[in-house]
Every structure is written in structure tokens, then in C-alpha cells.
PDB file of N, CA and C in Angstrom:
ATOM      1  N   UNK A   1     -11.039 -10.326  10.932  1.00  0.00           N
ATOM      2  CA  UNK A   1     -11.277  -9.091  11.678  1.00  0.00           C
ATOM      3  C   UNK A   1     -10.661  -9.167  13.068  1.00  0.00           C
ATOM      4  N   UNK A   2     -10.977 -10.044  13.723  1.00  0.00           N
ATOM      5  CA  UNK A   2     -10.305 -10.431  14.891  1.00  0.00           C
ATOM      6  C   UNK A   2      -8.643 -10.432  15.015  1.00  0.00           C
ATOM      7  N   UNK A   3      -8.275 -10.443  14.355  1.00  0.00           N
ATOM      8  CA  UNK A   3      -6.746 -11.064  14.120  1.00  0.00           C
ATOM      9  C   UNK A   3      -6.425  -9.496  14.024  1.00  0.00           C
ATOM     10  N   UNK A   4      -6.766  -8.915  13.288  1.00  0.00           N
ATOM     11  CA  UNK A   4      -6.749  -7.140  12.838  1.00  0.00           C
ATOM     12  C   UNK A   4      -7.063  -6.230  14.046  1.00  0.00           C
ATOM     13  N   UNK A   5      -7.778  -6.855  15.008  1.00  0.00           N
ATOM     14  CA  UNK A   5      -7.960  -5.648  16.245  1.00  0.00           C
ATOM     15  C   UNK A   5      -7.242  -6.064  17.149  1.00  0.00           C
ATOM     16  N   UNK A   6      -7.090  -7.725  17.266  1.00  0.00           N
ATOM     17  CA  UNK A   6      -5.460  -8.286  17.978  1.00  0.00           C
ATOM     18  C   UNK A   6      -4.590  -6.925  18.048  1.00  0.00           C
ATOM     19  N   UNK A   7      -4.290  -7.088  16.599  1.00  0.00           N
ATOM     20  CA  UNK A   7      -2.713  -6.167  16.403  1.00  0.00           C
ATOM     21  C   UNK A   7      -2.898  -4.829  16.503  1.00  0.00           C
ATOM     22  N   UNK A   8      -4.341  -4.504  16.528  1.00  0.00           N
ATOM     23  CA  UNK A   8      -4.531  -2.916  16.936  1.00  0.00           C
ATOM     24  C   UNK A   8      -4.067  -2.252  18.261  1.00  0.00           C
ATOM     25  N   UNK A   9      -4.705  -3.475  19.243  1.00  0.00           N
ATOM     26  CA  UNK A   9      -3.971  -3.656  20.461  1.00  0.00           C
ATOM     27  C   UNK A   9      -2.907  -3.362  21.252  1.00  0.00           C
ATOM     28  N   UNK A  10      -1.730  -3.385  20.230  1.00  0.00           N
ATOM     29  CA  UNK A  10      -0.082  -3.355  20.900  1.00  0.00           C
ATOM     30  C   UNK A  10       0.144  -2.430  20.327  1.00  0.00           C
ATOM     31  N   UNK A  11       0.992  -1.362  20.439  1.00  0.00           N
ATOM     32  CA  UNK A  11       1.024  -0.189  19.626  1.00  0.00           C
ATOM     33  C   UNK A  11       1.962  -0.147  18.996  1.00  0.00           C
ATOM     34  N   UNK A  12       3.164  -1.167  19.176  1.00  0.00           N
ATOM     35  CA  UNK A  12       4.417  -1.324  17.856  1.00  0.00           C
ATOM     36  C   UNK A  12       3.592  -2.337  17.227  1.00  0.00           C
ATOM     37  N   UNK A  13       2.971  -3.589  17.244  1.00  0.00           N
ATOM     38  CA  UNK A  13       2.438  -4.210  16.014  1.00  0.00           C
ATOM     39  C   UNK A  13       1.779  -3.457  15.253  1.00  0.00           C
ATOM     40  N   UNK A  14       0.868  -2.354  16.166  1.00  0.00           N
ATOM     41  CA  UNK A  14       0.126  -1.750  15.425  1.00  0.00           C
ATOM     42  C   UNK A  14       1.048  -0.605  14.443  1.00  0.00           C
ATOM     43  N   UNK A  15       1.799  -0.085  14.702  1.00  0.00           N
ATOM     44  CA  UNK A  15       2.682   1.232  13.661  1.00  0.00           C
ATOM     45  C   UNK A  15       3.439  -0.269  12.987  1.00  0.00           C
ATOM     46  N   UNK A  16       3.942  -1.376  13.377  1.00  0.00           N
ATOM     47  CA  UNK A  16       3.937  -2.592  11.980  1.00  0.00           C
ATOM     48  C   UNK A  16       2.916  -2.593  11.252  1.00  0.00           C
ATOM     49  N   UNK A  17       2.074  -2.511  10.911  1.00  0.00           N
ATOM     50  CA  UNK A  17       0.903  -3.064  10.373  1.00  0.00           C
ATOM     51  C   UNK A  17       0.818  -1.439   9.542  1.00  0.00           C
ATOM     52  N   UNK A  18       0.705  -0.749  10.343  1.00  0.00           N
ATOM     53  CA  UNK A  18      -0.023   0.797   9.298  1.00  0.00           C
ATOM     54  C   UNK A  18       1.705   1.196   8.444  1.00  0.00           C
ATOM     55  N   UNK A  19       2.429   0.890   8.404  1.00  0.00           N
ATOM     56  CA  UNK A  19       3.914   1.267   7.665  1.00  0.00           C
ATOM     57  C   UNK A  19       4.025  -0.030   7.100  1.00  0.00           C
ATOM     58  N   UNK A  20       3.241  -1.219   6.941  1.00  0.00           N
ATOM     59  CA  UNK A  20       3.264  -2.208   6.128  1.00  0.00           C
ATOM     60  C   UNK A  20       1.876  -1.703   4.969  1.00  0.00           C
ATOM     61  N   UNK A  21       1.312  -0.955   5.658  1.00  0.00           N
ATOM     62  CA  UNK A  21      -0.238  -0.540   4.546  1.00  0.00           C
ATOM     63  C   UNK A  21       0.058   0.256   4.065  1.00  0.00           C
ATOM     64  N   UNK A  22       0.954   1.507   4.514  1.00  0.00           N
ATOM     65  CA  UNK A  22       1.281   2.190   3.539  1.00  0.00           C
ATOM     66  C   UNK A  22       2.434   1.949   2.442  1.00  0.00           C
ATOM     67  N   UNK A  23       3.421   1.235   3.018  1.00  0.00           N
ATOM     68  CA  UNK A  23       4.231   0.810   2.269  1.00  0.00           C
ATOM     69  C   UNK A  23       3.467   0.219   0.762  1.00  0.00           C
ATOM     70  N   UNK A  24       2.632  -0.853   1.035  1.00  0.00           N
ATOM     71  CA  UNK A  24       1.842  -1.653  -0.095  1.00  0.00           C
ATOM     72  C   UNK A  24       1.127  -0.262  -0.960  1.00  0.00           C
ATOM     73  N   UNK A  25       0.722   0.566   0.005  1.00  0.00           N
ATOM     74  CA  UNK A  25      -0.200   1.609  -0.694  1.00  0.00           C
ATOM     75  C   UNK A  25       0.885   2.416  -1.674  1.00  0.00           C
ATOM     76  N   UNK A  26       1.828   2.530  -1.487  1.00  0.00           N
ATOM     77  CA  UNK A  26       2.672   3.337  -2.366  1.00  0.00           C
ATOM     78  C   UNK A  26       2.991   2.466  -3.654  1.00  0.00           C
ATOM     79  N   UNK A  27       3.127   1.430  -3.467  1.00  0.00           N
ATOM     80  CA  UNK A  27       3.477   0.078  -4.438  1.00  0.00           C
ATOM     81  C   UNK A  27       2.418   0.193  -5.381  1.00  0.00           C
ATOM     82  N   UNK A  28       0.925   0.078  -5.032  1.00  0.00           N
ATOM     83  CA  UNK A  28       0.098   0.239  -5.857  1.00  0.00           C
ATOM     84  C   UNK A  28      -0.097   1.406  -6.550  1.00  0.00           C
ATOM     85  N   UNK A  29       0.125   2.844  -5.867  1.00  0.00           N
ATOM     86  CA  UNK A  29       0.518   3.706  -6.352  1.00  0.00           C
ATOM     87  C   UNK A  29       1.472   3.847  -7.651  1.00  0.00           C
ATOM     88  N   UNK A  30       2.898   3.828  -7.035  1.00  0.00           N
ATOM     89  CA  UNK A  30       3.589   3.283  -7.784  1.00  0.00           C
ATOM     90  C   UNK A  30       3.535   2.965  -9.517  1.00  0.00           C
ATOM     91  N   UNK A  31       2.687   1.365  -9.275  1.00  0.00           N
ATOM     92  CA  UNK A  31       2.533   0.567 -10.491  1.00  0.00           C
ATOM     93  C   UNK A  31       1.582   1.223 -11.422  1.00  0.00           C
ATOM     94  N   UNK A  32       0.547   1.793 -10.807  1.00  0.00           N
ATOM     95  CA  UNK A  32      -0.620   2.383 -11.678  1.00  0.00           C
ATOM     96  C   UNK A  32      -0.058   3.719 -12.040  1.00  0.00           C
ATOM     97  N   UNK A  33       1.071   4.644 -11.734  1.00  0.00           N
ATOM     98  CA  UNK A  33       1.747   6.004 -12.788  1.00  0.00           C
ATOM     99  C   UNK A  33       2.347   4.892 -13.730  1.00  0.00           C
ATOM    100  N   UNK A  34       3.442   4.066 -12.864  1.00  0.00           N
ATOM    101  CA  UNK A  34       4.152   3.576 -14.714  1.00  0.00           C
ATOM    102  C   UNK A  34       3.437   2.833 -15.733  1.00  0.00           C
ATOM    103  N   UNK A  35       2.254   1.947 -15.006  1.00  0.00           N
ATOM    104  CA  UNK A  35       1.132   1.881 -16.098  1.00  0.00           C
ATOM    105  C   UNK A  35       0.341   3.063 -17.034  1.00  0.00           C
ATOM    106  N   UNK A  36       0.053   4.014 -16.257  1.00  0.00           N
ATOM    107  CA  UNK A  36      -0.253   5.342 -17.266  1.00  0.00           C
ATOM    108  C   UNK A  36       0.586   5.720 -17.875  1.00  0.00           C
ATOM    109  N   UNK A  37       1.990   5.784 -17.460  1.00  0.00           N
ATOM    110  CA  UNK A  37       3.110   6.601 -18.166  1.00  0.00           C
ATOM    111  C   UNK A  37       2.992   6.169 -19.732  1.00  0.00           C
ATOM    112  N   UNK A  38       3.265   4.634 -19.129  1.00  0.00           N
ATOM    113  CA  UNK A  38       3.145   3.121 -20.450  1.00  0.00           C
ATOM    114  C   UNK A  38       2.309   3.435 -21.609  1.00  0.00           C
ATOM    115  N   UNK A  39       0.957   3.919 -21.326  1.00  0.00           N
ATOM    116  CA  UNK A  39      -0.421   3.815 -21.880  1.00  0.00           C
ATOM    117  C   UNK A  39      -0.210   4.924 -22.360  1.00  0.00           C
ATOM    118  N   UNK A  40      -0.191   6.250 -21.848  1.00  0.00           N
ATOM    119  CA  UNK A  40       0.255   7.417 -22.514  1.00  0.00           C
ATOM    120  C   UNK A  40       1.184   7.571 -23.596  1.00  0.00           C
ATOM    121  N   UNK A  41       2.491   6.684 -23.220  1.00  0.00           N
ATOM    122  CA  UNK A  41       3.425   6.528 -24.523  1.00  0.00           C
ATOM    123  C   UNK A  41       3.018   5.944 -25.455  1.00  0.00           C
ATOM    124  N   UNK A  42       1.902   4.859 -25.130  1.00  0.00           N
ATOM    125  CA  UNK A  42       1.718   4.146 -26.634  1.00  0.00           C
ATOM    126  C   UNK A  42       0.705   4.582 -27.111  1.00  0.00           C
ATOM    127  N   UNK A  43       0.141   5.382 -26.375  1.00  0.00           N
ATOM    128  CA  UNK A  43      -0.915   6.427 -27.562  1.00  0.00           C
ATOM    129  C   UNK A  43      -0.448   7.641 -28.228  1.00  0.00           C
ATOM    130  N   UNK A  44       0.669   7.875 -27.798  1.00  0.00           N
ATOM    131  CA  UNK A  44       0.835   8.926 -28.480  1.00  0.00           C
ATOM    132  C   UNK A  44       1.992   8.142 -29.900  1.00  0.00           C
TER     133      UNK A  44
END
């Protein structure tokens, strides 16, 4: 937690840090449509 309000601190680490979370957030995004896409094709 500490380490996390560090970087809240500076305001370019901090827009590093939130465009590194969203970045990951799209990734997970991402993986879980082509996993449905996947799952959808093999049920049908």
C-alpha cells in the first residue's frame, strides 16, 4: 500500500501507473471476448 501512494504522489509516475492499469485492464478484457468467442464456437 505504501509503495502505491509513493507513486500517487508524483503525477507522471502516477499517469505511469493508471496507463499501465488500464493497459493490463484491456488485456484482460481482451482475453475473456476471445475466450467467449472460443466457447461460443464450440458450442455451436
Amino acid at each position: 500500500m505504501s509503495q502505491c501512494l509513493k507513486r500517487v504522489e508524483s503525477k507522471q509516475s502516477g499517469r505511469e501507473f493508471v496507463t499501465a492499469h488500464i493497459v493490463s485492464l484491456a488485456g484482460v478484457a481482451f482475453a475473456v471476448a476471445a475466450l467467449t468467442t472460443l466457447l461460443v464456437a464450440v458450442l455451436r
